[in-house]
N, C-alpha and C. Protein backbone atom coordinates (compact mmCIF):
# COMPACT_ATOMS: atom_id res chain seq x y z
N UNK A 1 77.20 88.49 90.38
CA UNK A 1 78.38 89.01 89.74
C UNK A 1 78.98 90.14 90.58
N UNK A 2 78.22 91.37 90.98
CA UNK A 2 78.71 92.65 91.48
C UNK A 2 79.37 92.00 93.33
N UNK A 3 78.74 90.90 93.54
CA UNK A 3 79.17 90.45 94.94
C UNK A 3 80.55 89.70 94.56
N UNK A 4 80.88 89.46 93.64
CA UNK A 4 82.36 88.70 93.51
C UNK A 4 83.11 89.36 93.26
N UNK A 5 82.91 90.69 92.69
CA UNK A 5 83.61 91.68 92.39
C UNK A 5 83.93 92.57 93.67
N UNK A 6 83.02 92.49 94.36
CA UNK A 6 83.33 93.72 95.89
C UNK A 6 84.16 92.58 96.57
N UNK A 7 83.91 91.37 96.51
CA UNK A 7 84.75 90.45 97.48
C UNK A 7 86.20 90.16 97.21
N UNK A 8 86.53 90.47 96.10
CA UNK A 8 87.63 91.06 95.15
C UNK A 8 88.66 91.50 96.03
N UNK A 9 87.55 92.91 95.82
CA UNK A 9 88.24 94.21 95.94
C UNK A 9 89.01 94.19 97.66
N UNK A 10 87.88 93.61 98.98
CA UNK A 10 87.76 93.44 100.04
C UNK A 10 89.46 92.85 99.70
N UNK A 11 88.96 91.39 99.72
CA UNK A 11 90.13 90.32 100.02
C UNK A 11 91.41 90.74 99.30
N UNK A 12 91.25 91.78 97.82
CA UNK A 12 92.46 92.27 97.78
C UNK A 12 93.42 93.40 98.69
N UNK A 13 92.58 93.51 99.72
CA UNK A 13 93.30 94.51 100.79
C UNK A 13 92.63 95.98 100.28
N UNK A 14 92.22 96.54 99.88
CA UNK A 14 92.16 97.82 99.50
C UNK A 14 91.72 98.39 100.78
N UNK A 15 92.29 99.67 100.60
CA UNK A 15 91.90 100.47 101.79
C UNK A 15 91.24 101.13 101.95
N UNK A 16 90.74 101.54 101.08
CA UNK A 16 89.88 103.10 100.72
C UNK A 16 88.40 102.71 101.37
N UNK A 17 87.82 103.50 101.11
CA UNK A 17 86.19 103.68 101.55
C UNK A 17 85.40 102.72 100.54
N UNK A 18 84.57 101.56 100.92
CA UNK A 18 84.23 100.98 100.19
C UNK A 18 82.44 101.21 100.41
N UNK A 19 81.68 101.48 99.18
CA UNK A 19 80.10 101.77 98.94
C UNK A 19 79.45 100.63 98.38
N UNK A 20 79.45 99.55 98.97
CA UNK A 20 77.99 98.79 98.13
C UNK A 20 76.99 99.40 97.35
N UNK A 21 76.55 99.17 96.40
CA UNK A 21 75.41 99.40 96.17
C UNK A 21 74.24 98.39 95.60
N UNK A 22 73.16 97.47 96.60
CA UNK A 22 72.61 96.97 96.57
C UNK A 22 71.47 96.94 97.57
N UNK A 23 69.91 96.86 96.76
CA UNK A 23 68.97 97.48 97.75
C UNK A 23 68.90 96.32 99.12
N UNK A 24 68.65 96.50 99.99
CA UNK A 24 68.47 95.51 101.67
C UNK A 24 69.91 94.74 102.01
N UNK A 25 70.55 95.17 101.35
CA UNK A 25 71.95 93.73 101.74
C UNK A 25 73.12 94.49 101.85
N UNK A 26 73.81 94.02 103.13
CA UNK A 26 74.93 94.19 103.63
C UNK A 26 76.08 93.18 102.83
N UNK A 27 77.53 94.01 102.21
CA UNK A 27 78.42 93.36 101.61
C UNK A 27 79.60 93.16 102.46
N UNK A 28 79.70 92.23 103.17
CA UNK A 28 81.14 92.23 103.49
C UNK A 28 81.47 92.85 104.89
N UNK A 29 80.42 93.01 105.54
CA UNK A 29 80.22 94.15 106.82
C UNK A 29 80.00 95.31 106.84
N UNK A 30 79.95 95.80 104.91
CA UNK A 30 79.79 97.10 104.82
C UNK A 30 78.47 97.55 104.42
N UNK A 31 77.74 98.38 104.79
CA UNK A 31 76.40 98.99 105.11
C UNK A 31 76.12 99.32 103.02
N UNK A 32 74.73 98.54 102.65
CA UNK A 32 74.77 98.63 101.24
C UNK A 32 73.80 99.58 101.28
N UNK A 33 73.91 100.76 100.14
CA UNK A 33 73.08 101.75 99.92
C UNK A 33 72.06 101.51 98.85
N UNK A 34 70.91 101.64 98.60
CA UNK A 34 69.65 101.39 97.39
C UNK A 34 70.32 102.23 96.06
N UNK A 35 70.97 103.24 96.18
CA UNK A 35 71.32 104.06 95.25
C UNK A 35 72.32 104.66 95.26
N UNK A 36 73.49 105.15 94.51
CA UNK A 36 74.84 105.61 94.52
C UNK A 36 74.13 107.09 95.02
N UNK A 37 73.29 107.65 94.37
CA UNK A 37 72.86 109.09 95.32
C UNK A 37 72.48 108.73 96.66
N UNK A 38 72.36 108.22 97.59
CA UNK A 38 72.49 108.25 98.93
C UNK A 38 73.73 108.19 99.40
N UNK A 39 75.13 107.79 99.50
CA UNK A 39 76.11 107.48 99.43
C UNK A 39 76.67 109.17 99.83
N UNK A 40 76.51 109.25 101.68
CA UNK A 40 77.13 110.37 102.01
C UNK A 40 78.01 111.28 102.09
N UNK A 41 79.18 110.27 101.14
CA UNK A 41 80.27 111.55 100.36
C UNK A 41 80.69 111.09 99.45
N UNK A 42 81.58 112.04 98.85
CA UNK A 42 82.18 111.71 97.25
C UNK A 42 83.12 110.37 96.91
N UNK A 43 82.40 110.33 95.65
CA UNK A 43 83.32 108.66 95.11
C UNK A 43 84.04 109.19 94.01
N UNK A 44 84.95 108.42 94.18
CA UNK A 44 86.10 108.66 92.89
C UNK A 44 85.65 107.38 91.57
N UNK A 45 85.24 106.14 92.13
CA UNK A 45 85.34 105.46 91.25
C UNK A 45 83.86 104.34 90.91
N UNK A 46 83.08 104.38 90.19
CA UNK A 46 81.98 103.42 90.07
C UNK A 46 82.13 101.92 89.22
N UNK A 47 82.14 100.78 89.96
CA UNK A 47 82.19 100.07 89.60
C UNK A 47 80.80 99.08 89.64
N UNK A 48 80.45 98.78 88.00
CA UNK A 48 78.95 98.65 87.80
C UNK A 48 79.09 97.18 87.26
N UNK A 49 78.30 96.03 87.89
CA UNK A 49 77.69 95.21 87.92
C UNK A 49 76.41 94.74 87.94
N UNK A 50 75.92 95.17 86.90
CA UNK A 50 74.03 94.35 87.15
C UNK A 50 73.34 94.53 86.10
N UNK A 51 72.31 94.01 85.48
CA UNK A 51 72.31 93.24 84.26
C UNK A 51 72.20 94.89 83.27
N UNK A 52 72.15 94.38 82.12
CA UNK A 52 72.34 95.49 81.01
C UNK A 52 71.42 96.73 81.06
N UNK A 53 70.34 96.26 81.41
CA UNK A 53 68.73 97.04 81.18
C UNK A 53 69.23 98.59 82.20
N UNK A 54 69.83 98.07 83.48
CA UNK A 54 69.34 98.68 84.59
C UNK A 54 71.30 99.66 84.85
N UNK A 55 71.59 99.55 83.75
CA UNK A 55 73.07 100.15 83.70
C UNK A 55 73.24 101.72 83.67
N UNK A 56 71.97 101.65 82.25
CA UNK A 56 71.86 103.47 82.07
C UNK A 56 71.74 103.89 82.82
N UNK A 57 70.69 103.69 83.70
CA UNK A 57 69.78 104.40 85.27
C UNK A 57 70.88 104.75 86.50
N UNK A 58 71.78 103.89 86.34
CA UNK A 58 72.90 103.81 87.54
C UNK A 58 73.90 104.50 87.14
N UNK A 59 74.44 104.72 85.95
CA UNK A 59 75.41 105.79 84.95
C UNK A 59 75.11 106.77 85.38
N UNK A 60 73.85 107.23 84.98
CA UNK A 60 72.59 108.68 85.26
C UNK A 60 72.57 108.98 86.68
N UNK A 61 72.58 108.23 87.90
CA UNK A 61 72.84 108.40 89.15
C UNK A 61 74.43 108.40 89.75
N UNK A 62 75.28 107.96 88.96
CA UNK A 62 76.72 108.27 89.45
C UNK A 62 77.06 109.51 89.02
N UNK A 63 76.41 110.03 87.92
CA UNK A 63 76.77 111.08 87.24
C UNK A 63 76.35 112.48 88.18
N UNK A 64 74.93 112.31 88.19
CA UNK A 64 74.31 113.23 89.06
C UNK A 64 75.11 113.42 90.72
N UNK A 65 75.69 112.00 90.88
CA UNK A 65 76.25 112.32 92.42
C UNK A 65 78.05 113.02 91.97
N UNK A 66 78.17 112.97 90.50
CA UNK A 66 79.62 113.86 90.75
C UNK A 66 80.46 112.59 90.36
N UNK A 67 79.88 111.73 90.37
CA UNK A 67 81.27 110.64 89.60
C UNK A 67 81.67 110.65 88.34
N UNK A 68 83.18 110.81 88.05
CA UNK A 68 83.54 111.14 87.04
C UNK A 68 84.18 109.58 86.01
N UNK A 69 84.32 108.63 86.78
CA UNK A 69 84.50 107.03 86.16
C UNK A 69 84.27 106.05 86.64
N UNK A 70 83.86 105.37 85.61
CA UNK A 70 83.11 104.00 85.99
C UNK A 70 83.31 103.16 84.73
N UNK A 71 83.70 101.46 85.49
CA UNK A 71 83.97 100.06 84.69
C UNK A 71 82.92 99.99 84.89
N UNK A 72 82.55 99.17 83.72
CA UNK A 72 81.24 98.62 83.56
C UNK A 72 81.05 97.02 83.36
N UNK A 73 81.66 96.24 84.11
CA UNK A 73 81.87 94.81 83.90
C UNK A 73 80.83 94.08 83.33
N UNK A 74 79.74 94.76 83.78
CA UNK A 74 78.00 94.18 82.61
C UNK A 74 78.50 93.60 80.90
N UNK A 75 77.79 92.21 81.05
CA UNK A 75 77.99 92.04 79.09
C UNK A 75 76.05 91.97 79.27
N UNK A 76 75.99 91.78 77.63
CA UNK A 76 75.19 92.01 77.07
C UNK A 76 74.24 93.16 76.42
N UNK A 77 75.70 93.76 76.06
CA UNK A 77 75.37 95.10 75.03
C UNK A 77 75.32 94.30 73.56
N UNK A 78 76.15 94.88 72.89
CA UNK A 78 76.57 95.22 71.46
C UNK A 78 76.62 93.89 70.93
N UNK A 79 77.22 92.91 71.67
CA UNK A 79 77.60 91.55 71.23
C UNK A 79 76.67 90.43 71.21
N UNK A 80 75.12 91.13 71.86
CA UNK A 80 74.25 90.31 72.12
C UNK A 80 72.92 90.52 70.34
N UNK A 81 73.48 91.65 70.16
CA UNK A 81 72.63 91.84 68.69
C UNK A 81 71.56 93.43 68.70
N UNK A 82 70.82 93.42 67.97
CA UNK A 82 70.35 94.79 67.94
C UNK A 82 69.99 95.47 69.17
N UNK A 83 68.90 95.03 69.87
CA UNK A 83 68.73 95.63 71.63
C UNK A 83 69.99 96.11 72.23
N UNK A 84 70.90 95.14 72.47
CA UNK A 84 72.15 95.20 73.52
C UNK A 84 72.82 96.57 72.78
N UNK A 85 73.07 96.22 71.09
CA UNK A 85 73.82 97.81 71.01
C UNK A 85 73.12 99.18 71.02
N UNK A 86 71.87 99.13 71.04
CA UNK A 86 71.05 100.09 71.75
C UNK A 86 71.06 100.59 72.60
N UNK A 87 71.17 99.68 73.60
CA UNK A 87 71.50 99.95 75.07
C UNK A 87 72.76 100.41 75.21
N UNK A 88 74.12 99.67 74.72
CA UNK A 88 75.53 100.60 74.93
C UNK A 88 75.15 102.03 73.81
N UNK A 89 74.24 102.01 72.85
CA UNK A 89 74.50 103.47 72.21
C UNK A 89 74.31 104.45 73.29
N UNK A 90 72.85 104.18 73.77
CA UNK A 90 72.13 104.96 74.65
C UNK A 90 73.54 105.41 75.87
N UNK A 91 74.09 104.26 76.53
CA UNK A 91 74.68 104.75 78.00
C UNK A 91 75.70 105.12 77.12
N UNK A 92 76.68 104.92 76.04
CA UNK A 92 77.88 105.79 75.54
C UNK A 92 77.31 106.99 75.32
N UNK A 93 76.29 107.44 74.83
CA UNK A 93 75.69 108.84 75.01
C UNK A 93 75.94 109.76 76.49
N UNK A 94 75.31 109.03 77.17
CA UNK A 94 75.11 109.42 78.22
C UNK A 94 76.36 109.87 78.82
N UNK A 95 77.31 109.02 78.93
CA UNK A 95 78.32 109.28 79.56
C UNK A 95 78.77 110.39 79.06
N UNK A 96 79.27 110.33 77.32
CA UNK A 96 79.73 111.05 76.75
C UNK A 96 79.70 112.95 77.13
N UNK A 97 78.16 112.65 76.71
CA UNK A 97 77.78 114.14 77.45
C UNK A 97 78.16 114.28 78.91
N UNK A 98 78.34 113.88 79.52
CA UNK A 98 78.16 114.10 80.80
C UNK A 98 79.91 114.45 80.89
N UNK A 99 80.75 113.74 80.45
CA UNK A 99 82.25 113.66 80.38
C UNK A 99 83.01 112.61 81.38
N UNK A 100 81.95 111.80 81.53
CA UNK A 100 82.03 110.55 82.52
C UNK A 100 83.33 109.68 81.61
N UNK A 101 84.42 109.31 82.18
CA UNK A 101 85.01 108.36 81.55
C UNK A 101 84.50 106.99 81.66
N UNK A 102 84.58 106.19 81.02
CA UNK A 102 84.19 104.75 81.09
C UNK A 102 85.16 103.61 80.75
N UNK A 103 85.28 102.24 80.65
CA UNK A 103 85.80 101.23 80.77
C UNK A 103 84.72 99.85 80.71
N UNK A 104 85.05 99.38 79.67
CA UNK A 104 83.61 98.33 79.28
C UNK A 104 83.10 99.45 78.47
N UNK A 105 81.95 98.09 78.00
CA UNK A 105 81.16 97.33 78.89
C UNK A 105 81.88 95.75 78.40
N UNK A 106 81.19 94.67 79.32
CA UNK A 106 81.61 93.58 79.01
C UNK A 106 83.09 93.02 79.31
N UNK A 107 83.45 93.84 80.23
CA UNK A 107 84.90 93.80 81.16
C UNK A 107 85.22 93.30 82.27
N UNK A 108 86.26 92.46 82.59
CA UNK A 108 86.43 91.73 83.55
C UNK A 108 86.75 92.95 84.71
N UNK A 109 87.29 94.05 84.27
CA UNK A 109 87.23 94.75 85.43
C UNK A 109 88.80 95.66 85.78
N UNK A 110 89.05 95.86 86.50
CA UNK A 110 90.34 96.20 86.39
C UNK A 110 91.55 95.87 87.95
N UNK A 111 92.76 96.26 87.60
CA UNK A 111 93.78 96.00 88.71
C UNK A 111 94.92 96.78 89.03
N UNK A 112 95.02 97.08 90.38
CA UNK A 112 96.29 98.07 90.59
C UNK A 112 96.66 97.88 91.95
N UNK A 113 98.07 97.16 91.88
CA UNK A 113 98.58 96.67 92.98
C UNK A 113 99.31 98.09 94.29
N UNK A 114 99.05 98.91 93.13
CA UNK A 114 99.64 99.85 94.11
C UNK A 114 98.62 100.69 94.57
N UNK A 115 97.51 100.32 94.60
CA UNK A 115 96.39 100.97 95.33
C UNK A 115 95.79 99.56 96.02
N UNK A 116 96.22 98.28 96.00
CA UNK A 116 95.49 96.95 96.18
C UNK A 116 94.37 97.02 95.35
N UNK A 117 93.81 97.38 94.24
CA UNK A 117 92.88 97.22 94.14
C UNK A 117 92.65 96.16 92.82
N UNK A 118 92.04 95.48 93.47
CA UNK A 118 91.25 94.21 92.49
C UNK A 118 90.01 94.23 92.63
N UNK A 119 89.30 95.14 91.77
CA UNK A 119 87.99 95.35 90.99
C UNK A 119 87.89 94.21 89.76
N UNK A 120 88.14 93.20 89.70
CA UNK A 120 87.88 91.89 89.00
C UNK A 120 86.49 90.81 89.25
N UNK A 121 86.20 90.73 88.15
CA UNK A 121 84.99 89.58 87.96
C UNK A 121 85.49 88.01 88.59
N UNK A 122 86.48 87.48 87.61
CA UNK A 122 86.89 86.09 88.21
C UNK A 122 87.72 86.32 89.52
N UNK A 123 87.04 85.01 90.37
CA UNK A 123 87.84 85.18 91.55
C UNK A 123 89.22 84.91 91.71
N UNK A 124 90.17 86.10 91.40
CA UNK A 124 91.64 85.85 91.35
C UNK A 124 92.08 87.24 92.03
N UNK A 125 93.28 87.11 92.38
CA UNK A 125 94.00 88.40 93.14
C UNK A 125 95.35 88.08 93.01
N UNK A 126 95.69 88.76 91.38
CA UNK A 126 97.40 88.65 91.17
C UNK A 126 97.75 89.38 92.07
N UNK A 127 99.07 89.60 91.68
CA UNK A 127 100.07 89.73 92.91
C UNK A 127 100.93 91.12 92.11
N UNK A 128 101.63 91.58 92.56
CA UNK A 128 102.31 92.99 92.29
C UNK A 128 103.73 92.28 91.88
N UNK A 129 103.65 93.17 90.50
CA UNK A 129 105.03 93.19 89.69
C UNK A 129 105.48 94.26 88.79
N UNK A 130 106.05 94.03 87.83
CA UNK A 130 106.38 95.18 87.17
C UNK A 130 105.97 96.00 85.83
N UNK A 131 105.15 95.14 85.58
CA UNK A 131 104.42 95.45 84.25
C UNK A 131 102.77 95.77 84.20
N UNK A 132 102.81 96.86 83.68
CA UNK A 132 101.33 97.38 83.40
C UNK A 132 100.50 96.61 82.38
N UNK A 133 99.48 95.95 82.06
CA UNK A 133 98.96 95.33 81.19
C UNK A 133 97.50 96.15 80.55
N UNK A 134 97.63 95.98 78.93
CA UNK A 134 96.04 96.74 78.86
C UNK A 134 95.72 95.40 77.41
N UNK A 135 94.90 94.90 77.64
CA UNK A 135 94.39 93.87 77.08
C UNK A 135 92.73 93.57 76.76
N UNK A 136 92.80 93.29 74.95
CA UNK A 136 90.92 93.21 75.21
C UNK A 136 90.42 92.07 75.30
N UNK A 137 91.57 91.25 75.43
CA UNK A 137 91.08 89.73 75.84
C UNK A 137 91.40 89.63 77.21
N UNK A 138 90.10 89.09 77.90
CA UNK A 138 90.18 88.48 78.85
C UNK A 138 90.67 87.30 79.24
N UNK A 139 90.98 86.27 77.86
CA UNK A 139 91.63 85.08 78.48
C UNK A 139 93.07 85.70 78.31
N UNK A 140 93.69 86.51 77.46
CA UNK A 140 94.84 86.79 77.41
C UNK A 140 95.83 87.09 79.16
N UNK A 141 95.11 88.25 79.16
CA UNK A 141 95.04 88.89 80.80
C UNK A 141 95.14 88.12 81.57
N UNK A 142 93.91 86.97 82.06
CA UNK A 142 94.27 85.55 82.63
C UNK A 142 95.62 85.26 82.86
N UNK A 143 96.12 85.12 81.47
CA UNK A 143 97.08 84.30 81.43
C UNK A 143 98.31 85.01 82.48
N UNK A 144 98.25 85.88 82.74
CA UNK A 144 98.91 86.85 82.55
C UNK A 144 99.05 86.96 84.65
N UNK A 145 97.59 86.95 85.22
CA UNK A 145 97.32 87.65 86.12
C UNK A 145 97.69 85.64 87.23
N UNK A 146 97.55 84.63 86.65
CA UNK A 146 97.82 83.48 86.67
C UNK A 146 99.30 83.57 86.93
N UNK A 147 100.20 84.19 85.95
CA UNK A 147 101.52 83.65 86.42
C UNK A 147 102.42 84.24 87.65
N UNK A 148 102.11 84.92 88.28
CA UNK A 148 102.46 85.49 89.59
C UNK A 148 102.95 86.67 89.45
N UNK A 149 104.17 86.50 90.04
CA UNK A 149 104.95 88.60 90.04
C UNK A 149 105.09 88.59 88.79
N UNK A 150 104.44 89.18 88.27
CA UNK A 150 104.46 89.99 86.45
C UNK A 150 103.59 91.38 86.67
N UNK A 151 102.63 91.61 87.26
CA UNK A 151 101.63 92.73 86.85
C UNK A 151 101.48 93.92 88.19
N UNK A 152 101.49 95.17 87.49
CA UNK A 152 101.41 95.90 88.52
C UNK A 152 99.76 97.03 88.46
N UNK A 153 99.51 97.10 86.78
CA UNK A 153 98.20 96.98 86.50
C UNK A 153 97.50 95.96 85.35
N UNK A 154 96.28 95.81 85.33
CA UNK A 154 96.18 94.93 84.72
C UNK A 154 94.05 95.91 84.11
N UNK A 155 94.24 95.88 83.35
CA UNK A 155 93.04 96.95 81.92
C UNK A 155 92.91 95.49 81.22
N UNK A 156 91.33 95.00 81.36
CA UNK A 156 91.31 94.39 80.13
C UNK A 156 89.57 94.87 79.41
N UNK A 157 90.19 95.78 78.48
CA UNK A 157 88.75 96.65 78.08
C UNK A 157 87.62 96.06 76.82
N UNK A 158 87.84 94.89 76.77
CA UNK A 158 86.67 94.64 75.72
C UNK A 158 86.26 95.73 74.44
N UNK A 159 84.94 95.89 74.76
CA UNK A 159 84.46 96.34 74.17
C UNK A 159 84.58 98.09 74.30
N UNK A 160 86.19 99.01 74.11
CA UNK A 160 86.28 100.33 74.90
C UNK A 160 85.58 101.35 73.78
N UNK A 161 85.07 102.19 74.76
CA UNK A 161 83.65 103.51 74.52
C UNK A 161 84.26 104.61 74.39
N UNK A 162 86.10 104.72 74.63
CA UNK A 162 86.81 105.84 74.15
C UNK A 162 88.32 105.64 74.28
């Protein structure tokens, strides 16, 4: 999942400084770090992919390195039954205190043509238009990111933590 999402972001042109984070593996030509605390300077933005369990731990390490937001494209919180909303209680805690903004969980991800950035789950890369979109359906958004010059951002927040 988190590799379709960086390949996204890549192939959507973005320019900025891009941080893998995955232990032994190189993404895309770019050097992957075991942990967002190794990651030799400041990030503006955490984008979290990997299964539910192992979400808190990586929240708790973006936090500690100074990151102030992070999508959380991970499902299997709240919607999965008692455990899963345990687990989003626990990391909405976490964040909360901390003053971490969030997005998700259970989110396709997000889009902004005027930064290139396509931080998206399904492999798609709309195109820049004029309308901002914030949507908690993901097939809605689809529909949306499918029909060409229409979107200039595109929020589709599921399940939102504030």
């Amino acid at each position: 999942m988190g590799a379709i999402v960086f390949l996204n972001i890549v192939l959507g042109g973005y320019q900025g400084k891009l941080y893998p984070v995955n232990p032994g593996r190189r993404r895309s030509g770019h050097k992957a770090y075991a942990r967002v605390s190794q990651i030799p300077d400041p990030i503006d933005l955490a984008i979290i992919a990997i299964p539910a369990h192992l979400t808190r731990e990586a929240v708790q390490d973006c936090i500690q390195k100074g990151i102030r937001m992070a999508v959380v494209i991970t499902s299997d919180f709240s919607e999965t039954g008692e455990e899963g909303a345990r687990l989003e209680r626990e990391l909405t805690e976490t964040a909360r205190a901390s003053g971490m903004r969030l997005v998700g969980p259970n989110t396709m991800g997000i889009f902004s043509a005027s930064a290139s950035l396509t931080a998206l789950m399904p492999p798609v890369r709309p195109t820049k238009g004029k309308v901002s979109l914030v949507s908690q359906s993901g097939t809605s958004a689809r529909r949306y990111w499918a029909g060409g010059d229409i979107c200039s951002r595109i929020q589709e927040v599921r399940e939102q933590w504030e």
